[in-house]
N, C-alpha and C. Protein backbone atom coordinates (compact mmCIF):
# COMPACT_ATOMS: atom_id res chain seq x y z
N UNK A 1 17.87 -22.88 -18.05
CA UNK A 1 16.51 -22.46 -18.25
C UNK A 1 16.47 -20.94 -18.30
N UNK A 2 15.67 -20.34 -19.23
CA UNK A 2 15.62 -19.01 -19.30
C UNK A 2 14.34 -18.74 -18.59
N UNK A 3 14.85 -17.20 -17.80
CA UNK A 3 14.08 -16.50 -16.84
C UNK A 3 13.04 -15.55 -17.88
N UNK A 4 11.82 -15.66 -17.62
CA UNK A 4 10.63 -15.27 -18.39
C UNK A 4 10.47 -13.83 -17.70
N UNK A 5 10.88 -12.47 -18.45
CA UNK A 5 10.51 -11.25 -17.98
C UNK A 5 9.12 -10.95 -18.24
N UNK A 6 8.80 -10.15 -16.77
CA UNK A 6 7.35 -9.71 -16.47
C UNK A 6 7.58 -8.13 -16.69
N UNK A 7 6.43 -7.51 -16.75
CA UNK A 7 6.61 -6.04 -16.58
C UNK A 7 7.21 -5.61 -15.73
N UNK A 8 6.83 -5.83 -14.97
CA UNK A 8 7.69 -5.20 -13.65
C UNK A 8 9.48 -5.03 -13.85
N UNK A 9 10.32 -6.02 -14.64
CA UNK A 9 11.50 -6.28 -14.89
C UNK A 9 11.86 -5.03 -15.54
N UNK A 10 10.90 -4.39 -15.97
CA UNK A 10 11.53 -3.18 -17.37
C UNK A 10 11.73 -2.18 -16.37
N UNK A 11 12.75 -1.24 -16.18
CA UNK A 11 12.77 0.23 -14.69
C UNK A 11 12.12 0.77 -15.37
N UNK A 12 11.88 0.55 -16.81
CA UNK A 12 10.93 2.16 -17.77
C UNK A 12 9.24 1.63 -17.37
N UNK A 13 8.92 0.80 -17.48
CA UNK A 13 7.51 0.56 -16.51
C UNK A 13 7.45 0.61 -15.09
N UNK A 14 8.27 0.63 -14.57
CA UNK A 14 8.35 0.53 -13.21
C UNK A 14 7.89 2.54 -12.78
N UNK A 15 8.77 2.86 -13.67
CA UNK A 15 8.27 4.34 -13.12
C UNK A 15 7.41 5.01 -13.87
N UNK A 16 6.70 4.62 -15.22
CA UNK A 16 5.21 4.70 -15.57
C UNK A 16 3.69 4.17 -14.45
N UNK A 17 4.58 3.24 -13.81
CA UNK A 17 3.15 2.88 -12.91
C UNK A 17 3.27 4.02 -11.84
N UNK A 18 4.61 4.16 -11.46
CA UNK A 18 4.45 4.83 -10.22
C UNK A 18 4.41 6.03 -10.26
N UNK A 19 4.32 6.76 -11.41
CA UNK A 19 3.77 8.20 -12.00
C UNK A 19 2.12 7.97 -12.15
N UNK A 20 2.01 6.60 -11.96
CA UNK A 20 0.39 6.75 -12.52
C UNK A 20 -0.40 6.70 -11.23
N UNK A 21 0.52 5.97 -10.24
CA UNK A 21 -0.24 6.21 -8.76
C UNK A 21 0.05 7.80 -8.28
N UNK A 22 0.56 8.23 -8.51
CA UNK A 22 0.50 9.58 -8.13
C UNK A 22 0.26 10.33 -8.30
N UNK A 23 -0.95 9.96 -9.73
CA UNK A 23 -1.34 11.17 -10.28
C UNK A 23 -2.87 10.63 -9.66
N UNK A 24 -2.94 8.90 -9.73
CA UNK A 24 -4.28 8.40 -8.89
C UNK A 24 -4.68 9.13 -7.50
N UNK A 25 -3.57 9.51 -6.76
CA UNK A 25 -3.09 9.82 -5.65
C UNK A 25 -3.74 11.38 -5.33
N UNK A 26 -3.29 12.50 -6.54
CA UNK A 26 -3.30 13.08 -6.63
C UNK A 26 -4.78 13.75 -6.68
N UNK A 27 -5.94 13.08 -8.08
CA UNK A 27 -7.27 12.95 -7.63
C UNK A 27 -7.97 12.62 -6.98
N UNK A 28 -7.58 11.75 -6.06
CA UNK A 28 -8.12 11.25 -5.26
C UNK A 28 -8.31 12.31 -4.11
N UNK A 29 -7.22 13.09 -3.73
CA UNK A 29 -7.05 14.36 -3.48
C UNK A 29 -8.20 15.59 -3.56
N UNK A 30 -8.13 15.78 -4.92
CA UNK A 30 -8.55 16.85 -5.71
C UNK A 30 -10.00 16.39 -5.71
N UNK A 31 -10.65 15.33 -6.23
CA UNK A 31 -11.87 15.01 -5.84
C UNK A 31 -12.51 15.13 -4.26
N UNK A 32 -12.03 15.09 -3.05
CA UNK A 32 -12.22 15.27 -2.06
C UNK A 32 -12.81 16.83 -1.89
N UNK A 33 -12.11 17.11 -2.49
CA UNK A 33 -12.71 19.21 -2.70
C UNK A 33 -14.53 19.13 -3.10
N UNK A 34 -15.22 18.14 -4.08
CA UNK A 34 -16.12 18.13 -4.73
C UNK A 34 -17.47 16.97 -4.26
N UNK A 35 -16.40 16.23 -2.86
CA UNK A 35 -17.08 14.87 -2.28
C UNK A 35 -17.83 15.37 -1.04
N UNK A 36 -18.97 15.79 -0.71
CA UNK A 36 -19.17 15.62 0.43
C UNK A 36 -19.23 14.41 1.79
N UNK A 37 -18.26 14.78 2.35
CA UNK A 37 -17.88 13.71 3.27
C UNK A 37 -19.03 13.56 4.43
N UNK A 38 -19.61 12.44 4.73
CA UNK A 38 -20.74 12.15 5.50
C UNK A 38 -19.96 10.96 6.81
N UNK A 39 -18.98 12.14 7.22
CA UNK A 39 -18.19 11.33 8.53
C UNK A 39 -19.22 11.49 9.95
N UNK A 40 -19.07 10.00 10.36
CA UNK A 40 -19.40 10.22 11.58
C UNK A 40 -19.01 11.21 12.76
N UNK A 41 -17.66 11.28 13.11
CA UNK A 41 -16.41 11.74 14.23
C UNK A 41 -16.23 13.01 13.33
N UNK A 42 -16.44 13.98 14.18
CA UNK A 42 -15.49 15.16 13.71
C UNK A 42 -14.32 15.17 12.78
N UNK A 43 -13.63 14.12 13.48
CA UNK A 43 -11.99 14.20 12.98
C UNK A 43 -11.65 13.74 11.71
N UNK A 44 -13.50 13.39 10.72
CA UNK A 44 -13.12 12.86 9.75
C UNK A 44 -13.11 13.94 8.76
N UNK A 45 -13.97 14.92 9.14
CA UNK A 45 -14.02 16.25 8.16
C UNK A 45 -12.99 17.13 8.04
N UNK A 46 -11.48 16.04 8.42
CA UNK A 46 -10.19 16.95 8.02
C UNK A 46 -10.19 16.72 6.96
N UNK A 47 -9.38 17.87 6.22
CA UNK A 47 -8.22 17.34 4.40
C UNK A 47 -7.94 16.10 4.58
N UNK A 48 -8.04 15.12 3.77
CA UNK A 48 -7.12 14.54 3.57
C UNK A 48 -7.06 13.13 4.70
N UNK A 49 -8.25 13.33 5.23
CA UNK A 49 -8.38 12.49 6.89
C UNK A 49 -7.78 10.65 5.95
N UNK A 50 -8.87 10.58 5.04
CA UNK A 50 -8.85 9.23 4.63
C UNK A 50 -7.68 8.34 3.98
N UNK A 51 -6.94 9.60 3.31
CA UNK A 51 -5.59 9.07 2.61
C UNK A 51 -4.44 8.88 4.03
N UNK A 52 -4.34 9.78 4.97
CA UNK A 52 -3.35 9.90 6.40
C UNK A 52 -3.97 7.92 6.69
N UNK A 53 -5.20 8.28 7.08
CA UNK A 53 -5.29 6.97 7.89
C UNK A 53 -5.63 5.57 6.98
N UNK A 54 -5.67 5.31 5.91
CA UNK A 54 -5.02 4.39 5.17
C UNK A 54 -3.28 4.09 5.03
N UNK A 55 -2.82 5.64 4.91
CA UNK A 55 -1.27 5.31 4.97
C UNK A 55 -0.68 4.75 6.50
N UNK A 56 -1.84 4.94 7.53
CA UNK A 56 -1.10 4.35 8.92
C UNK A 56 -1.82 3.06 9.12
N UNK A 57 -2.66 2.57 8.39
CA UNK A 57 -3.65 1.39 8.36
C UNK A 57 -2.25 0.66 7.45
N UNK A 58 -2.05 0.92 6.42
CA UNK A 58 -1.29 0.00 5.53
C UNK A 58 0.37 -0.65 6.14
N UNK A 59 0.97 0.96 7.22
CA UNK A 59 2.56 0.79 7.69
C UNK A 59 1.80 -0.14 9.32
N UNK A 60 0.68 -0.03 9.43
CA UNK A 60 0.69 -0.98 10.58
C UNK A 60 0.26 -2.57 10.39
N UNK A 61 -0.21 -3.01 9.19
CA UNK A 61 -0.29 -3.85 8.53
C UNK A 61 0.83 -4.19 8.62
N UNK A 62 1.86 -3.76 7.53
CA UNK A 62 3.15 -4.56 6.88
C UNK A 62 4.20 -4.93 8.39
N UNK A 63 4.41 -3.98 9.50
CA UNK A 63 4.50 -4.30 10.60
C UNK A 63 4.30 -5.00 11.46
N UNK A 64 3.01 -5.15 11.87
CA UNK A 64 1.89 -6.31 12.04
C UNK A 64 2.89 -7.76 11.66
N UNK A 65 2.80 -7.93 10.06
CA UNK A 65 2.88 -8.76 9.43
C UNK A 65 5.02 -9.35 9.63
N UNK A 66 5.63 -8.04 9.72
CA UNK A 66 7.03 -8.75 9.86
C UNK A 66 7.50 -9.16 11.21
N UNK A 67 6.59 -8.66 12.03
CA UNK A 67 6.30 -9.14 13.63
C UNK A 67 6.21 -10.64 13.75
N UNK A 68 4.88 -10.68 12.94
CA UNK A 68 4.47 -12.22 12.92
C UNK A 68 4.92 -12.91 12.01
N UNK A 69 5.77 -12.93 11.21
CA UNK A 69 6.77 -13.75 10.50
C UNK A 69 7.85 -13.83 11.43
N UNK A 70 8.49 -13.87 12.05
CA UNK A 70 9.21 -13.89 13.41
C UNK A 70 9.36 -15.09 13.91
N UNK A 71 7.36 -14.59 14.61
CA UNK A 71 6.95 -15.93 15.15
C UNK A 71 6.41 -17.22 14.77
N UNK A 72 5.86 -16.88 13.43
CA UNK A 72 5.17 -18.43 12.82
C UNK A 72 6.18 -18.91 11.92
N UNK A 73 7.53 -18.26 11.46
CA UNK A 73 8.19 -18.88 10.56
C UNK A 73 9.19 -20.14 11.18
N UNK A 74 9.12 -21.50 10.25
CA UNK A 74 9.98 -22.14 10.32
C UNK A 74 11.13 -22.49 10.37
N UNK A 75 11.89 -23.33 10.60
CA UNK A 75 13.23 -23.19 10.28
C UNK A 75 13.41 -23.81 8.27
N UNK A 76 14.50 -23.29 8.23
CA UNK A 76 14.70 -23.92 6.55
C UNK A 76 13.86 -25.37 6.56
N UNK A 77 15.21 -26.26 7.46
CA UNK A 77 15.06 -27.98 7.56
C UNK A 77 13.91 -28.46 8.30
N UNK A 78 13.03 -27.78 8.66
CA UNK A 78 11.63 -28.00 9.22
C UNK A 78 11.27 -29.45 9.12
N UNK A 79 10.94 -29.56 7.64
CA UNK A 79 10.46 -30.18 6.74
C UNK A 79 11.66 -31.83 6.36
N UNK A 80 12.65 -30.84 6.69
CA UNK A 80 13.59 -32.61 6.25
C UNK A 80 13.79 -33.85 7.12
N UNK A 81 13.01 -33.51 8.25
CA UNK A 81 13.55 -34.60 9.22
C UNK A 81 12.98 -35.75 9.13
């Protein structure tokens, strides 16, 4: 049976997307200069407050998540007995 390539398979798209998040990345940035931020907490009217604490929201997620694959995962033969 032949394996059906997706985009993702090509490395020359692979690093078109990820030039394109970083330029997303990048305005997202640069727009912040032009956004007035209507933070509650002080600590939100840093640079950059929202991109820092999404990037520690997202590594405590995926963490979170290989924690608890640990504990809820099965064995292979779970299922064969």
């Amino acid at each position: 049976m032949k394996k059906e390539l997706t985009i993702f398979d090509n490395p020359e798209n692979v690093k078109r997307l990820r030039k394109g998040f970083y330029v997303a990345l990048v305005l997202v940035l640069v727009a912040e200069f032009f956004v007035d931020m209507h933070g509650y907490f002080s600590v939100e009217h840093f640079f950059g407050f929202y991109a820092v604490y999404g990037f520690i929201s997202y590594v405590f997620l995926i963490f979170t998540a290989k924690f608890l694959r640990t504990i809820l995962m099965r064995k292979e033969d779970y299922y064969d007995k």
